[in-house]
Every structure is written in structure tokens, then in C-alpha cells.
N, C-alpha and C. Protein backbone atom coordinates (compact mmCIF):
# COMPACT_ATOMS: atom_id res chain seq x y z
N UNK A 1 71.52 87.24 42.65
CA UNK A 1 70.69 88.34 43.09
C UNK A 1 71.45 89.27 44.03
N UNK A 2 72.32 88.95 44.43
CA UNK A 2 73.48 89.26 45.79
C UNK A 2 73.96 90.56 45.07
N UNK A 3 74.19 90.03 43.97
CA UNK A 3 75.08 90.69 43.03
C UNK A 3 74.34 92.27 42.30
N UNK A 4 73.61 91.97 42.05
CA UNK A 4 72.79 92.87 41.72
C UNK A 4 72.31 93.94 42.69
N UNK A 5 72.02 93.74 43.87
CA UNK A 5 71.85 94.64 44.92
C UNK A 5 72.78 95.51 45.31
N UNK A 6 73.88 95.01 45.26
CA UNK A 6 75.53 95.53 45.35
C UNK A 6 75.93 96.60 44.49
N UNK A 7 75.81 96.10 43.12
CA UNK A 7 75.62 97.02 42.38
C UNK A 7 74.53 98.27 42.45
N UNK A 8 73.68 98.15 42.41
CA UNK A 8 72.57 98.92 42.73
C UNK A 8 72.82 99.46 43.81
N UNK A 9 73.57 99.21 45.13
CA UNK A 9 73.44 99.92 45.94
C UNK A 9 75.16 100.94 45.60
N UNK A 10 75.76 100.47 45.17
CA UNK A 10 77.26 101.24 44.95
C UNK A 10 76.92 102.36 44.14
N UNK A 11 76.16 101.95 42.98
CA UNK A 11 75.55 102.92 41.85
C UNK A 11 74.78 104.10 42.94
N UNK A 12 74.39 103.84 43.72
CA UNK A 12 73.21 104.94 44.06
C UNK A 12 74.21 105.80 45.46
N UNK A 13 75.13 104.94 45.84
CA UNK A 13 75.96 105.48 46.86
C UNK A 13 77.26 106.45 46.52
N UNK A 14 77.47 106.37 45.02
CA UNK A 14 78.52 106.91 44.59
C UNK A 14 77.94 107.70 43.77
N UNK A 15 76.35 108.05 43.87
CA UNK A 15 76.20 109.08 43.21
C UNK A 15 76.16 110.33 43.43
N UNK A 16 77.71 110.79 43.51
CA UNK A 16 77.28 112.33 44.26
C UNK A 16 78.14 112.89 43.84
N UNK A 17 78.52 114.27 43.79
CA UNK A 17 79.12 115.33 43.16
C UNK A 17 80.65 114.71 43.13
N UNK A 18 81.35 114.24 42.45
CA UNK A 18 82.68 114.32 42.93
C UNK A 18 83.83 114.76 43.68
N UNK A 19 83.69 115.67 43.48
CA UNK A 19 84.70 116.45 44.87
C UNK A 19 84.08 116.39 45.98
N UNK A 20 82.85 116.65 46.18
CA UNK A 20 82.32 116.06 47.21
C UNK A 20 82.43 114.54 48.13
N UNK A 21 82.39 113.71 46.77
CA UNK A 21 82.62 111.92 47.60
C UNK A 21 84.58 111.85 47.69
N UNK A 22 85.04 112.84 46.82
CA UNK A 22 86.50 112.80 47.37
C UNK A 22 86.52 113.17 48.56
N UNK A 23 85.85 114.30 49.01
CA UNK A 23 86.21 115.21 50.24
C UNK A 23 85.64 114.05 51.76
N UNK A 24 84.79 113.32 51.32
CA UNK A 24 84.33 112.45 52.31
C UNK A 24 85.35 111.23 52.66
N UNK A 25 85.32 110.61 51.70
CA UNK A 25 86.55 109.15 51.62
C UNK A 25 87.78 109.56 52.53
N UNK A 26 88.30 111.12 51.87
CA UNK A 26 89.76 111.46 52.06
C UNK A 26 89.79 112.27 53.37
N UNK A 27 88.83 112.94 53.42
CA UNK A 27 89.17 113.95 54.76
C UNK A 27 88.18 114.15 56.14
N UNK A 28 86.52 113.79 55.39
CA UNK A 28 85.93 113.25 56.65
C UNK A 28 85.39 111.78 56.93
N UNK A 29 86.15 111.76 56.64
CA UNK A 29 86.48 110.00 57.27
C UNK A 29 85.95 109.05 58.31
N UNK A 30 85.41 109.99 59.27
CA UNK A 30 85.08 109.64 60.56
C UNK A 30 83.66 110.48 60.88
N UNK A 31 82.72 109.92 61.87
CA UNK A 31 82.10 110.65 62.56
C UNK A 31 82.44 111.39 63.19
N UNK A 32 83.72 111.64 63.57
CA UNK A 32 84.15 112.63 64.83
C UNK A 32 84.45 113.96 63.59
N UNK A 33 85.12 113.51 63.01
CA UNK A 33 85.98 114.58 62.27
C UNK A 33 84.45 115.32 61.50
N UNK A 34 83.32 114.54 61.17
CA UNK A 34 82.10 115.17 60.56
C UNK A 34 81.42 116.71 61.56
N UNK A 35 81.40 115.27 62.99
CA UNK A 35 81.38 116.41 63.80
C UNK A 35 82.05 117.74 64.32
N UNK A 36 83.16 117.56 64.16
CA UNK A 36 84.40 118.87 64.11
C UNK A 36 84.11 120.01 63.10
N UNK A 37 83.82 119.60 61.91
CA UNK A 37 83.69 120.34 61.16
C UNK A 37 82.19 120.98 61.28
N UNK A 38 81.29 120.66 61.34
CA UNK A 38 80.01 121.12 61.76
C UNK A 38 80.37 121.98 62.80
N UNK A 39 80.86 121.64 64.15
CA UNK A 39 81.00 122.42 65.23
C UNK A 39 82.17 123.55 64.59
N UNK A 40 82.66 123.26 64.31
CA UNK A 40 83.66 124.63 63.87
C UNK A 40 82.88 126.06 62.85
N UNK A 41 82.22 125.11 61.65
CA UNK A 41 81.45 125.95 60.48
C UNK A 41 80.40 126.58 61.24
N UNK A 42 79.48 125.69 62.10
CA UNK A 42 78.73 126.55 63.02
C UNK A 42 79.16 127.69 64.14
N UNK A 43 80.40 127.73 64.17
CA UNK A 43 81.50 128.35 65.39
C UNK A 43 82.53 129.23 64.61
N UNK A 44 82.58 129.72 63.56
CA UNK A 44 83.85 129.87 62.66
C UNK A 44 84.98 130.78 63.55
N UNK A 45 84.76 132.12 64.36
CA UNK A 45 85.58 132.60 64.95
C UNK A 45 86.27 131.75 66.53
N UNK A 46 85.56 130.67 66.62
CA UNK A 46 86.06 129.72 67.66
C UNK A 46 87.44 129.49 67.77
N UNK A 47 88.06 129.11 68.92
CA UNK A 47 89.82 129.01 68.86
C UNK A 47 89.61 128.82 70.51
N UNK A 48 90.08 127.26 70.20
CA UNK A 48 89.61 126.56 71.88
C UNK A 48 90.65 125.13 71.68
N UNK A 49 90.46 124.56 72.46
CA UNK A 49 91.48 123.35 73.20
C UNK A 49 90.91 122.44 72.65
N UNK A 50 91.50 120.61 72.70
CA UNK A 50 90.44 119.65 72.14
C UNK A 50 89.47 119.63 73.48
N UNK A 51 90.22 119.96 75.04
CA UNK A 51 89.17 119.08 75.64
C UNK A 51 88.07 119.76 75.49
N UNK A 52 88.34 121.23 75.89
CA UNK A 52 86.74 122.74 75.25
C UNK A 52 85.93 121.54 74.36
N UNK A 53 86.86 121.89 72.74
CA UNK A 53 85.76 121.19 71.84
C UNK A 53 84.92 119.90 72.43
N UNK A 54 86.28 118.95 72.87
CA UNK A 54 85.08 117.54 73.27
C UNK A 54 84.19 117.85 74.01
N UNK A 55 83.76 118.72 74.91
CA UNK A 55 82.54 118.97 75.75
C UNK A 55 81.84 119.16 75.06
N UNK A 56 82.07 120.23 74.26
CA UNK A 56 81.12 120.69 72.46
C UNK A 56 79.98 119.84 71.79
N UNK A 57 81.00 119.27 71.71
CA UNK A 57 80.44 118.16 70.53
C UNK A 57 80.41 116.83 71.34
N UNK A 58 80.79 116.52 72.59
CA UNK A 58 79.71 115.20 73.18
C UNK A 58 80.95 114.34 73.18
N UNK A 59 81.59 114.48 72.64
CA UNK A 59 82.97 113.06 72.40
C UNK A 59 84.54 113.19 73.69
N UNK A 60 85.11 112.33 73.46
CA UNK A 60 86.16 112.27 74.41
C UNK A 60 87.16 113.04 74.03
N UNK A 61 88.41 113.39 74.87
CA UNK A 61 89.23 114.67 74.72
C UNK A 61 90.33 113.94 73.57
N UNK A 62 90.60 112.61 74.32
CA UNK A 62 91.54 112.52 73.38
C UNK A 62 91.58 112.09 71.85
N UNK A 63 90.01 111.30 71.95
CA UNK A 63 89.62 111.35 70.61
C UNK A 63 89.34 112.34 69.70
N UNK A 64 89.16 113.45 70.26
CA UNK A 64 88.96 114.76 69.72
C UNK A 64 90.43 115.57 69.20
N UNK A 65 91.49 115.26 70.04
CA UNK A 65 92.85 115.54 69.82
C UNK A 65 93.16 114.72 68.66
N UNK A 66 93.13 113.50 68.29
CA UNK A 66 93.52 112.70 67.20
C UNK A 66 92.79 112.90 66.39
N UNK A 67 91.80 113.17 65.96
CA UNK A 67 91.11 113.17 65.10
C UNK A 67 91.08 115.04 63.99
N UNK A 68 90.60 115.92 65.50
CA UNK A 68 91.62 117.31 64.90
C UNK A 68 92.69 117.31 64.55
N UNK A 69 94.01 116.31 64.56
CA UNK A 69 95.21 116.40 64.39
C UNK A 69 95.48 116.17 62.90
N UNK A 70 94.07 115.15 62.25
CA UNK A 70 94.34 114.83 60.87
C UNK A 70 93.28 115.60 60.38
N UNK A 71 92.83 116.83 60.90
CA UNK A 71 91.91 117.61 60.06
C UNK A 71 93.03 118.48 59.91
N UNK A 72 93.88 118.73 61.01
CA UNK A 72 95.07 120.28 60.97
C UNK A 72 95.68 119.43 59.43
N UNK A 73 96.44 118.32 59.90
CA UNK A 73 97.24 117.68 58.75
C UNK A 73 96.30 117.98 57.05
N UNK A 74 95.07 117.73 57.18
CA UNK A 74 94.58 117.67 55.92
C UNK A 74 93.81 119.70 55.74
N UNK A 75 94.82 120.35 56.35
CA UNK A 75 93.93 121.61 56.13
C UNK A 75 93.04 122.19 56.52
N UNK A 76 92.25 121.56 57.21
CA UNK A 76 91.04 122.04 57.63
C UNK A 76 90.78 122.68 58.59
N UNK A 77 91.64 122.44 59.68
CA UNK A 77 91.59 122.93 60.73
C UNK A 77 92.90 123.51 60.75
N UNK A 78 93.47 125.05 61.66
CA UNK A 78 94.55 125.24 62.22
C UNK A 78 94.74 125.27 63.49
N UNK A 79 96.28 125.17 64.18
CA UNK A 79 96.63 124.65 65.53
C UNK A 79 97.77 125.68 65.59
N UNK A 80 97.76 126.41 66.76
CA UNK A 80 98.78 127.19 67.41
C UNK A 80 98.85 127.14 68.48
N UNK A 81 100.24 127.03 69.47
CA UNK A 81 99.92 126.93 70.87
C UNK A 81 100.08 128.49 71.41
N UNK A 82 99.12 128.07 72.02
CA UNK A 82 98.98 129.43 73.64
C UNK A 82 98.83 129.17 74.63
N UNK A 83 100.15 129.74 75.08
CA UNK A 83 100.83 129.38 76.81
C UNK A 83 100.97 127.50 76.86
N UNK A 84 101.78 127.07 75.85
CA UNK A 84 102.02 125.66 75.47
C UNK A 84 100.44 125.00 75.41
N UNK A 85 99.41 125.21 75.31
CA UNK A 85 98.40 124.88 74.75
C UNK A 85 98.19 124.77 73.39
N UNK A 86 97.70 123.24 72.49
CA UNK A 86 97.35 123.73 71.31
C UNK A 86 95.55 124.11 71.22
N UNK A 87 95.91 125.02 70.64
CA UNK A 87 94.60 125.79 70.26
C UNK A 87 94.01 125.42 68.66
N UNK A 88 92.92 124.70 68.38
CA UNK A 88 92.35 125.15 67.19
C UNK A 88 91.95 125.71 66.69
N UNK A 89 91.59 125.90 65.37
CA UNK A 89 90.54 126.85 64.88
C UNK A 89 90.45 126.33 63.71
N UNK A 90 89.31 126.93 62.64
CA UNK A 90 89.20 126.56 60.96
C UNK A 90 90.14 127.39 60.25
N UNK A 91 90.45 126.39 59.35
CA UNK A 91 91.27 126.87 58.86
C UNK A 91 90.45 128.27 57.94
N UNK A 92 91.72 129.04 57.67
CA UNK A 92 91.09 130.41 56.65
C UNK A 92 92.01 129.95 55.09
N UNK A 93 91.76 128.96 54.74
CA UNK A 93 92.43 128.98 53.75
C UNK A 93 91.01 128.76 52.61
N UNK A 94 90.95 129.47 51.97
CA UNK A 94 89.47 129.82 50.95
C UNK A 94 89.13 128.51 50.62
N UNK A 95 90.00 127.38 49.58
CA UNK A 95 89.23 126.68 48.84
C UNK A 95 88.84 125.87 49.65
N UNK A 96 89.71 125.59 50.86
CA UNK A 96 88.91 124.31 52.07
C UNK A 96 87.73 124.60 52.43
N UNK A 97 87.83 126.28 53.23
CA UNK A 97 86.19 126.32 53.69
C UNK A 97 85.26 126.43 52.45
N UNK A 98 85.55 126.57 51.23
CA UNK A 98 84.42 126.59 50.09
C UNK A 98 84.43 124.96 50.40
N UNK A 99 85.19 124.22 50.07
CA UNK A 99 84.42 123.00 50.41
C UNK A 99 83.97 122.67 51.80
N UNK A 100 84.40 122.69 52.90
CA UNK A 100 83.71 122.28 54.13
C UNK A 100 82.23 123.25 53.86
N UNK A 101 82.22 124.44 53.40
CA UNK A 101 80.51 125.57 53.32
C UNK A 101 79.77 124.24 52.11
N UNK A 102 80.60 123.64 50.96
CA UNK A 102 79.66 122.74 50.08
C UNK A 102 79.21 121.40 50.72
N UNK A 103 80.47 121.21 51.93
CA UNK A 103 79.65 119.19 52.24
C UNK A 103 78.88 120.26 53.23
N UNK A 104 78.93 120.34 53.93
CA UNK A 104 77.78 121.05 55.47
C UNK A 104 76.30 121.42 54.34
N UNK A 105 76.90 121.95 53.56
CA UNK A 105 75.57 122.61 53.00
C UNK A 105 74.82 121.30 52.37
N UNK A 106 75.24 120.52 51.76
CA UNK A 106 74.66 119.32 51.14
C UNK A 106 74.33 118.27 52.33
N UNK A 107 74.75 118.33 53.18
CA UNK A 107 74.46 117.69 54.28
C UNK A 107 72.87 118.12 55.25
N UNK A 108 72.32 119.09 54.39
CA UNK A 108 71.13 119.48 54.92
C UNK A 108 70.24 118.68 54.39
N UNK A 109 70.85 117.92 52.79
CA UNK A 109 69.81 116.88 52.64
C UNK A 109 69.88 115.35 52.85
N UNK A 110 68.53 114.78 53.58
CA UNK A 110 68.86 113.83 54.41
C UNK A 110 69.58 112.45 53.35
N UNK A 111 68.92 112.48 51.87
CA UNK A 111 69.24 111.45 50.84
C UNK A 111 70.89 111.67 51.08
N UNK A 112 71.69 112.75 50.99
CA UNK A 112 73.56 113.46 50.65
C UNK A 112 73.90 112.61 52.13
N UNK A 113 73.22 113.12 53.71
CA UNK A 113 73.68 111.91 55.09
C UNK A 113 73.76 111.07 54.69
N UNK A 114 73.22 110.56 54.26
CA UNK A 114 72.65 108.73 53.99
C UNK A 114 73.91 108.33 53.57
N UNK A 115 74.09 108.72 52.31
CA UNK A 115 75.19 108.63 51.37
C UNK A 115 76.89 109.03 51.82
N UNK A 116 76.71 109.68 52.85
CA UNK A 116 77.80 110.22 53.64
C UNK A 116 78.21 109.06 54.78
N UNK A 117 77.18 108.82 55.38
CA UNK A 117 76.97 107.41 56.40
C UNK A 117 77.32 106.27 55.54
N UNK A 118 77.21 106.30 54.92
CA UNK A 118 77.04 104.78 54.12
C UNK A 118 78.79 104.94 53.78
N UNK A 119 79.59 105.83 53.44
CA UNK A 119 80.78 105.90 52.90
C UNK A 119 81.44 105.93 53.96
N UNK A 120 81.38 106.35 55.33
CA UNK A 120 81.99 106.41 56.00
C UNK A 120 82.36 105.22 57.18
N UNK A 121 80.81 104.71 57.35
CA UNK A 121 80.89 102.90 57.59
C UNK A 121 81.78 101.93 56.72
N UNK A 122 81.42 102.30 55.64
CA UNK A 122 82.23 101.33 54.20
C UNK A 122 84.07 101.71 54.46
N UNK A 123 84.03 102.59 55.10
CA UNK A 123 85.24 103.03 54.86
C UNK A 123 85.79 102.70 56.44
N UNK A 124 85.70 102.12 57.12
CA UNK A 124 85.69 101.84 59.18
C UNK A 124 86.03 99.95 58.23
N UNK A 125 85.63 99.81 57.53
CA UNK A 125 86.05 98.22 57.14
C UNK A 125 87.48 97.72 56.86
């Protein structure tokens, strides 16, 4: 019966747009990095420090530094320093923010969280 639930629950957790459950597994990975991207898409002309952002969004500076560091690495975010500061911002590269505008936007429905939560716990294992 173990078995069956498992299934049933993988089936219903992996049911989601594809590029979409790629974009989750591979690039938001984390709650922090979910949150980054929300705070940025909600912020788009933003271009601030990690510790700025960590006040932002509630989290610690340096966790906020590591975690932006593999959004810069995966595109999503860009980093330039000013006055030896690195500065972030979203990236302007089209097809990323078409996808960060498609998970945010699917993320308005609570069944797509669920399914986002559930991949991203599964994926902390």
C-alpha cells in the first residue's frame, strides 16, 4: 500500500508544465532563492546589496549572498560592483525573465506552491 501512495503522490507532484518543474529542481532550489526572485520580479528596477535585500525579504545577509550568487551563476540575477560593493539586480536577459514572469505567475496558484514545496523539500534530501 506504501507503494502505491508513492506513486500516486510522484504522479500528481510531477505534474506540471515541464520547463517549469525543470526551472524549479535546477534553479529555484531553495526557499531563499524562491524568495529572491519574488522580491526582485516584484522590484524589477531594484539594484541593492545582499545585506539591503536580506532586510527585504526577512533572511540573513550571508545567506542571501550565497544563495544570489547561484541565481547570478544560473542567470537570473546580475552582479556588478559599486565602489567595491556587489550590487544585484534581475537579470535583463529575455528568456530567463519569461520564465521567472511564468513560475511567479503559476505560483499564484496555491495547487502549482504545493507542488513547488513538495519539490523543493524532496530536493533538501
Amino acid at each position: 500500500m506504501t507503494v502505491q501512495y508513492e506513486d500516486f503522490t510522484t504522479k500528481l507532484m510531477n505534474d506540471m508544465d515541464p520547463a517549469l518543474l525543470d526551472f524549479v529542481k535546477e534553479k529555484v532550489n531553495t526557499f531563499i532563492k524562491w524568495d529572491l526572485l519574488r522580491f526582485f520580479h516584484g522590484n524589477p528596477n531594484t539594484a541593492d546589496t545582499a545585506e539591503n535585500i536580506a532586510r527585504y525579504v526577512g533572511r540573513s545577509a550571508a545567506a542571501v549572498k550565497a544563495e544570489a550568487q547561484e541565481l547570478v551563476d544560473d542567470g537570473l540575477l546580475q552582479i556588478r560592483l559599486v565602489a567595491d560593493l556587489p550590487i544585484y539586480t534581475l537579470t535583463q536577459d529575455r528568456e530567463n525573465r519569461t520564465l521567472i514572469d511564468q513560475f511567479l505567475g503559476a505560483c499564484e496558484d496555491r495547487d502549482f506552491r504545493v507542488k513547488v514545496v513538495y519539490h523543493i523539500i524532496r530536493g533538501m534530501r
